[in-house]
PDB file of N, CA and C in Angstrom:
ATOM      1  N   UNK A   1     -10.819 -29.578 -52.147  1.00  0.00           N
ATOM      2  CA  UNK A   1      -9.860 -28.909 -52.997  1.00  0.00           C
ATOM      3  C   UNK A   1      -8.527 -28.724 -52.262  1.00  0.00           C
ATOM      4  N   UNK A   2      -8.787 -28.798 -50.889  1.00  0.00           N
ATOM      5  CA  UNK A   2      -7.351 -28.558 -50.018  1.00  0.00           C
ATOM      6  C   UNK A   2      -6.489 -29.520 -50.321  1.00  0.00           C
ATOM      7  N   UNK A   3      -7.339 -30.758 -50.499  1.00  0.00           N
ATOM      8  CA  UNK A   3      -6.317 -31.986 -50.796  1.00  0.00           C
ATOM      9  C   UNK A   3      -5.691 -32.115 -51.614  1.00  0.00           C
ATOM     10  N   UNK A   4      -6.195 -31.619 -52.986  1.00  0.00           N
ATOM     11  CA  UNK A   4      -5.547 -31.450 -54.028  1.00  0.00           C
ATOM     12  C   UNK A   4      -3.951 -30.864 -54.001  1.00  0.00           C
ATOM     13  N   UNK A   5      -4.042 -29.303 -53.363  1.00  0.00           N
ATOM     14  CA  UNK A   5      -2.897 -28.724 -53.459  1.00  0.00           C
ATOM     15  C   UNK A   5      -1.961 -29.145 -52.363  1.00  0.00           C
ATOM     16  N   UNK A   6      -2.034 -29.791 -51.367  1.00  0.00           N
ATOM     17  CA  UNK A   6      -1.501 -30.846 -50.428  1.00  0.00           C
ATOM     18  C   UNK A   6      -0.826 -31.467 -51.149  1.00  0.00           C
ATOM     19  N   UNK A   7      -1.600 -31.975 -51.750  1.00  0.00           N
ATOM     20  CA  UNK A   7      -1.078 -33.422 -52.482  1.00  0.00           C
ATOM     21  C   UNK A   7       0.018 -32.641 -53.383  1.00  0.00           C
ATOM     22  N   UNK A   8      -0.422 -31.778 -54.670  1.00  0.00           N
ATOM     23  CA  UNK A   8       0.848 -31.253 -55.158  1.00  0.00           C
ATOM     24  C   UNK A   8       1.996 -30.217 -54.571  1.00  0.00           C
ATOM     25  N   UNK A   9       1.843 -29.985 -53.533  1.00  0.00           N
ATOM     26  CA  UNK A   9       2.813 -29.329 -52.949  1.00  0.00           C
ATOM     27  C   UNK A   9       3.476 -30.686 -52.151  1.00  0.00           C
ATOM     28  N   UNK A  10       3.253 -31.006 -51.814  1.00  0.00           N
ATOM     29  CA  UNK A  10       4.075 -32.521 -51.546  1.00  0.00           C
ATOM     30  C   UNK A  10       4.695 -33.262 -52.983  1.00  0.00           C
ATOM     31  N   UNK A  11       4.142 -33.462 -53.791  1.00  0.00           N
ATOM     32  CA  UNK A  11       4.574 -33.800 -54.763  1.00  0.00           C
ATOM     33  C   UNK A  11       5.925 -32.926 -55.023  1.00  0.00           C
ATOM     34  N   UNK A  12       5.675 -31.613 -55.095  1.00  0.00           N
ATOM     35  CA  UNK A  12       7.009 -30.776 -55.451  1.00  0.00           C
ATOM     36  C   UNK A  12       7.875 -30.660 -55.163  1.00  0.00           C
ATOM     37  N   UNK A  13       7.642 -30.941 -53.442  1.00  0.00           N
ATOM     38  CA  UNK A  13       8.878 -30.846 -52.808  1.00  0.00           C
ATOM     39  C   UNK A  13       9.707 -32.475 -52.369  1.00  0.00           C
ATOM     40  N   UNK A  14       9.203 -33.553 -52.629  1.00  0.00           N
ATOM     41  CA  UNK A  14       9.398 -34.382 -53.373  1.00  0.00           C
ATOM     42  C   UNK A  14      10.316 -34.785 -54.832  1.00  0.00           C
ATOM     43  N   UNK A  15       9.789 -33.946 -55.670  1.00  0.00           N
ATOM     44  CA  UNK A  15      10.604 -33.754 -56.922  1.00  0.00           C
ATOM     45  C   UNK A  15      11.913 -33.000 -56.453  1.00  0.00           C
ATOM     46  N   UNK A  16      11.787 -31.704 -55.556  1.00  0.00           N
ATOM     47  CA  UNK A  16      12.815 -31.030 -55.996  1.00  0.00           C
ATOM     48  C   UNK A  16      13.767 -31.531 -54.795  1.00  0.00           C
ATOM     49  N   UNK A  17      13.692 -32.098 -53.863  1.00  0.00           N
ATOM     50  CA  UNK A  17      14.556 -32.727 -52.893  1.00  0.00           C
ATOM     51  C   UNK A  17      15.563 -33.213 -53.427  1.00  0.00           C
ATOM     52  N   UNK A  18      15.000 -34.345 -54.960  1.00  0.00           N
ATOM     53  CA  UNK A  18      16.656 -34.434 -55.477  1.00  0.00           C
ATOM     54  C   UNK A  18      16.803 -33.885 -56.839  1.00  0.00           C
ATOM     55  N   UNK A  19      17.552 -32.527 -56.615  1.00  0.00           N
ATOM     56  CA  UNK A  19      17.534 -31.594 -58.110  1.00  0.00           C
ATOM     57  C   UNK A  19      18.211 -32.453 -59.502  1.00  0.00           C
ATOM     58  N   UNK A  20      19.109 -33.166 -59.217  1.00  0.00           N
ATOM     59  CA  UNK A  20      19.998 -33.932 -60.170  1.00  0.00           C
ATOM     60  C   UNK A  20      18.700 -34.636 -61.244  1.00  0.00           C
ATOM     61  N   UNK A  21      17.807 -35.328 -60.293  1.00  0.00           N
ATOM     62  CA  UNK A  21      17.216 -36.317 -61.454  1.00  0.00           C
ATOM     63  C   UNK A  21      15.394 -35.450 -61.410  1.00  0.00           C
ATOM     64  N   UNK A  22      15.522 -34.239 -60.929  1.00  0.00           N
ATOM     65  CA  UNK A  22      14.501 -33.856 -61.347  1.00  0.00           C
ATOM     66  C   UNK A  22      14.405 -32.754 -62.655  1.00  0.00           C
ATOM     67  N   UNK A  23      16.189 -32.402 -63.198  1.00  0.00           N
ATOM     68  CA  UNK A  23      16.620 -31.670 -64.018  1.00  0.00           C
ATOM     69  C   UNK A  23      16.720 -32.843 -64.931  1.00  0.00           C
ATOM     70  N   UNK A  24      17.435 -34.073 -64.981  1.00  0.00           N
ATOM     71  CA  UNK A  24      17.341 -35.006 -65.847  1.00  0.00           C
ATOM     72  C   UNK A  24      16.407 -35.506 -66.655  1.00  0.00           C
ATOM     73  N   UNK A  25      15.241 -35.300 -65.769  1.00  0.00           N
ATOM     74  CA  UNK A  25      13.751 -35.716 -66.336  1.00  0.00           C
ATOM     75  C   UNK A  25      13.007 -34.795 -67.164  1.00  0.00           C
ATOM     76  N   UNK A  26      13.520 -33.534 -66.779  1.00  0.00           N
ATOM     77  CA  UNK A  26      13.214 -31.705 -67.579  1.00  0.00           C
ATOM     78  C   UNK A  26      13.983 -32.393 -69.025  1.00  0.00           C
ATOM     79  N   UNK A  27      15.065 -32.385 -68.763  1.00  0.00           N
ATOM     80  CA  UNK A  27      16.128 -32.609 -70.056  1.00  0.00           C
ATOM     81  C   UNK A  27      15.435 -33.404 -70.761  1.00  0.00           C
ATOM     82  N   UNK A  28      15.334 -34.528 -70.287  1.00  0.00           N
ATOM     83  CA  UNK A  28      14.538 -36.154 -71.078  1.00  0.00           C
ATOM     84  C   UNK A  28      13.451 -35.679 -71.635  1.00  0.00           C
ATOM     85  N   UNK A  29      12.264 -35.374 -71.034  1.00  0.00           N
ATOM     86  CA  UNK A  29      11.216 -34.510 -71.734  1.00  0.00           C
ATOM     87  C   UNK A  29      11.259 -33.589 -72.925  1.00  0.00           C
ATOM     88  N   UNK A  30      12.337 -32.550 -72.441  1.00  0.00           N
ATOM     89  CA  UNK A  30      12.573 -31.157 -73.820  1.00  0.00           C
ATOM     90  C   UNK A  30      12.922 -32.317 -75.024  1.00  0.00           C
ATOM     91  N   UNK A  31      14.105 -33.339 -74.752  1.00  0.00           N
ATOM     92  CA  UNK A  31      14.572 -33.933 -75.768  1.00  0.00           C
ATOM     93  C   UNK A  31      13.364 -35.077 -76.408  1.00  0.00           C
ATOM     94  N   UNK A  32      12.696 -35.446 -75.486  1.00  0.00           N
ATOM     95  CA  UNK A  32      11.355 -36.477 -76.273  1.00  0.00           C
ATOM     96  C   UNK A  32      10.400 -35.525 -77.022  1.00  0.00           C
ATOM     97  N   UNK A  33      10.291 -34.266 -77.049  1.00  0.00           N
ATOM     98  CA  UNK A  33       8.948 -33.345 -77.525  1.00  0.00           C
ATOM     99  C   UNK A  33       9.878 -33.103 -78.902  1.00  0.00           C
ATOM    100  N   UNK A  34      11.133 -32.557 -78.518  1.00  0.00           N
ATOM    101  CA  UNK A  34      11.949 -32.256 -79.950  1.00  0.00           C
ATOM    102  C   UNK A  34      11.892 -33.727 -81.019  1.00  0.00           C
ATOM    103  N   UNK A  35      12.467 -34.719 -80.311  1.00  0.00           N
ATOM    104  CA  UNK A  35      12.347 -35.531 -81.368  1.00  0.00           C
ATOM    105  C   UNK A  35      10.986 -36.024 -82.304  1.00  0.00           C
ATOM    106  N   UNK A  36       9.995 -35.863 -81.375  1.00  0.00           N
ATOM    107  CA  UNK A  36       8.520 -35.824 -81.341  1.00  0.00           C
ATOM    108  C   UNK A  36       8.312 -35.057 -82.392  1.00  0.00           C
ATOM    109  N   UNK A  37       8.219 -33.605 -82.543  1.00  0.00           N
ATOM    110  CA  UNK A  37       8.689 -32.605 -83.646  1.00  0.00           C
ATOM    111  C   UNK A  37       8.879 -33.037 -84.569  1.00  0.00           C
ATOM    112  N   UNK A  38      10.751 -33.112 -84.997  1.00  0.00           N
ATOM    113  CA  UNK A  38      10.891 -33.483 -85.803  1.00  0.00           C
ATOM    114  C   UNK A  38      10.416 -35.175 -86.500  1.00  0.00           C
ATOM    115  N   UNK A  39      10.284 -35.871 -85.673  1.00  0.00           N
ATOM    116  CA  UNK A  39       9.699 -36.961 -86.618  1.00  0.00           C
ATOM    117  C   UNK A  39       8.365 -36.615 -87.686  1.00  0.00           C
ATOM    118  N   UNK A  40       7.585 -36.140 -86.835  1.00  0.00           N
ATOM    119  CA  UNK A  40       6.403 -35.558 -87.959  1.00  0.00           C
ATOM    120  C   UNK A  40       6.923 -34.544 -88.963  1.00  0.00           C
ATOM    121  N   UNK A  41       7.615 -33.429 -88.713  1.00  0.00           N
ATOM    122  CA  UNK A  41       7.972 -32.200 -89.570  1.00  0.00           C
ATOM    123  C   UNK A  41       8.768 -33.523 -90.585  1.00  0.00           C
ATOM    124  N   UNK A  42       9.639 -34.298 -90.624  1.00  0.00           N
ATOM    125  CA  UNK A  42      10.590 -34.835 -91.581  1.00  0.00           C
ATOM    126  C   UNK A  42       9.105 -35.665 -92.275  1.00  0.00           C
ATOM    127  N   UNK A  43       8.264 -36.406 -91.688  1.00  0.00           N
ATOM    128  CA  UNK A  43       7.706 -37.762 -92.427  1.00  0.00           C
ATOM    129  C   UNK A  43       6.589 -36.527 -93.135  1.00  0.00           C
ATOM    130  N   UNK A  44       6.128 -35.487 -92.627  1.00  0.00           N
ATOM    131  CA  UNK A  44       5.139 -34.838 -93.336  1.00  0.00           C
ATOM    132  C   UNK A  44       5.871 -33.895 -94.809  1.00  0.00           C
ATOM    133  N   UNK A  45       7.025 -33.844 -94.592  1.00  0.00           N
ATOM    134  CA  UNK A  45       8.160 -33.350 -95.666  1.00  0.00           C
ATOM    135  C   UNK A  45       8.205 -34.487 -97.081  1.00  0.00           C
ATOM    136  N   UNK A  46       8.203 -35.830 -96.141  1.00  0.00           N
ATOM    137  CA  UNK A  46       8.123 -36.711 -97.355  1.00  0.00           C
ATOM    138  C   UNK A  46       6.856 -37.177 -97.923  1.00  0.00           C
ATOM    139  N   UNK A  47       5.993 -37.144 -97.394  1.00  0.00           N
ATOM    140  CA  UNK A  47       4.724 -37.533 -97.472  1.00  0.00           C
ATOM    141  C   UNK A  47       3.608 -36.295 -98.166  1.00  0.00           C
ATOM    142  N   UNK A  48       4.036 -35.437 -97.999  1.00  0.00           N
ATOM    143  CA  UNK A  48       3.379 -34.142 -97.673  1.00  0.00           C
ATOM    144  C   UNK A  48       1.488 -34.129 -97.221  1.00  0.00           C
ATOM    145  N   UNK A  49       0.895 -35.212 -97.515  1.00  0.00           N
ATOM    146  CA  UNK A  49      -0.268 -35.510 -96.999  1.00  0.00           C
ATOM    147  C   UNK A  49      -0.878 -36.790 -96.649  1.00  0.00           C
ATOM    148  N   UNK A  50      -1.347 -36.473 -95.167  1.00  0.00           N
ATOM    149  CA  UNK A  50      -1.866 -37.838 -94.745  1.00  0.00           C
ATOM    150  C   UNK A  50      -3.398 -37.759 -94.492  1.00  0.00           C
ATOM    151  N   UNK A  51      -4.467 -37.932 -95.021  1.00  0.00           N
ATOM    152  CA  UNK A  51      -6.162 -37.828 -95.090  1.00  0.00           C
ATOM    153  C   UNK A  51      -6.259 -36.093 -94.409  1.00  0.00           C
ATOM    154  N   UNK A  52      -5.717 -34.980 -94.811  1.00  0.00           N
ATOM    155  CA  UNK A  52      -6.048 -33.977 -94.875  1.00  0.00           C
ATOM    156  C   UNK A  52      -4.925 -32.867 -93.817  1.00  0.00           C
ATOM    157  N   UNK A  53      -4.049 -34.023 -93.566  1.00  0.00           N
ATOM    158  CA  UNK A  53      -3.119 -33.593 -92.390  1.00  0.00           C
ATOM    159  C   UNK A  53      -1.959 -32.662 -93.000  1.00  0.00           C
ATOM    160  N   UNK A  54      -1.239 -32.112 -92.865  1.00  0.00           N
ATOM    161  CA  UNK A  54      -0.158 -31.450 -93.937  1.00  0.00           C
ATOM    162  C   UNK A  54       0.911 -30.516 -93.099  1.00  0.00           C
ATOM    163  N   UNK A  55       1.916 -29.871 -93.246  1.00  0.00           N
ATOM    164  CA  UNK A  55       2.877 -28.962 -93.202  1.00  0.00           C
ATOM    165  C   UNK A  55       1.888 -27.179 -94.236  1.00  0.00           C
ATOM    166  N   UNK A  56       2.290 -26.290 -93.420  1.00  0.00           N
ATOM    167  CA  UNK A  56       1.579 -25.629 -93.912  1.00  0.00           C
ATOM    168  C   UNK A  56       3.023 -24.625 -95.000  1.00  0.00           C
ATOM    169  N   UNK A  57       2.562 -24.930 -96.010  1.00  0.00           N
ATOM    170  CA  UNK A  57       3.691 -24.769 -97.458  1.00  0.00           C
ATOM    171  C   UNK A  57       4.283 -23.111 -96.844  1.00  0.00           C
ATOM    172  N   UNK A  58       4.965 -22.929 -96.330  1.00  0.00           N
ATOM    173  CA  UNK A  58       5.965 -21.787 -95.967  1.00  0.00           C
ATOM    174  C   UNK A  58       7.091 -21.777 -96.611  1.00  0.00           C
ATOM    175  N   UNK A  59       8.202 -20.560 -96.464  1.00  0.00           N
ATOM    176  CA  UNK A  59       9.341 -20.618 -96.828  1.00  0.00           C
ATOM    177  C   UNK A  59      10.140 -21.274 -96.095  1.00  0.00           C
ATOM    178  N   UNK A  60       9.839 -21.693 -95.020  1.00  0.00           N
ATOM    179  CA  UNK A  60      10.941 -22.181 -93.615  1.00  0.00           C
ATOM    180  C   UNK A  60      10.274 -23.792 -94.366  1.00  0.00           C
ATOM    181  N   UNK A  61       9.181 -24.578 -94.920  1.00  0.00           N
ATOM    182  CA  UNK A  61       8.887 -25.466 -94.940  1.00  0.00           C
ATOM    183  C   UNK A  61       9.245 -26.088 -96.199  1.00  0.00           C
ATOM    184  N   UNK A  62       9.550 -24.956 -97.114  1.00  0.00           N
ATOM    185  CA  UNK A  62       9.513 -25.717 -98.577  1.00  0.00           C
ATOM    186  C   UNK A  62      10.637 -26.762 -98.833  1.00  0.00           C
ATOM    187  N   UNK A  63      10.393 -27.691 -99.855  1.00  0.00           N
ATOM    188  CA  UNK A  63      11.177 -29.141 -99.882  1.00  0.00           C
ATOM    189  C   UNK A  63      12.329 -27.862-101.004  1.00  0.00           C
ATOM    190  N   UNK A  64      13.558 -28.009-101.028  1.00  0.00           N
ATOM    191  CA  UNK A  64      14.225 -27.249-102.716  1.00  0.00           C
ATOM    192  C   UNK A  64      14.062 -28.567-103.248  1.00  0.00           C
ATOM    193  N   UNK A  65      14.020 -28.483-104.608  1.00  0.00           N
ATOM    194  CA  UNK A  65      13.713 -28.918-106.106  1.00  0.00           C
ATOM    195  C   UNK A  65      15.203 -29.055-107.255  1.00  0.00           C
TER     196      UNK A  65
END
């Protein structure tokens, strides 16, 4: 188990040695999960069901008419 946290404490300090592209990769991530998000929230908006999958009908969710 020692090796384990070896290994990720090396890893970390690794990452954070160069802050520029280890904040870049934070950024890249937040922005791939958001788009991630919204692609389903928009296609489940148009679709509203895929074999039992759905948006759960809220006021923050409803399509206006």
């Amino acid at each position: 188990m020692r090796s384990v946290f070896t290994t990720l404490a090396m890893a970390w300090r690794e990452a954070w040695s160069n802050r520029a592209s280890f904040w870049m990769g934070v950024v890249i991530m937040v922005v791939n999960d958001l788009v991630w998000v919204l692609f389903w929230v928009l296609t489940m908006r148009s679709i509203d069901d895929i074999n039992g999958w759905g948006l759960i009908r809220s006021s923050c969710c409803r399509q206006s008419s």
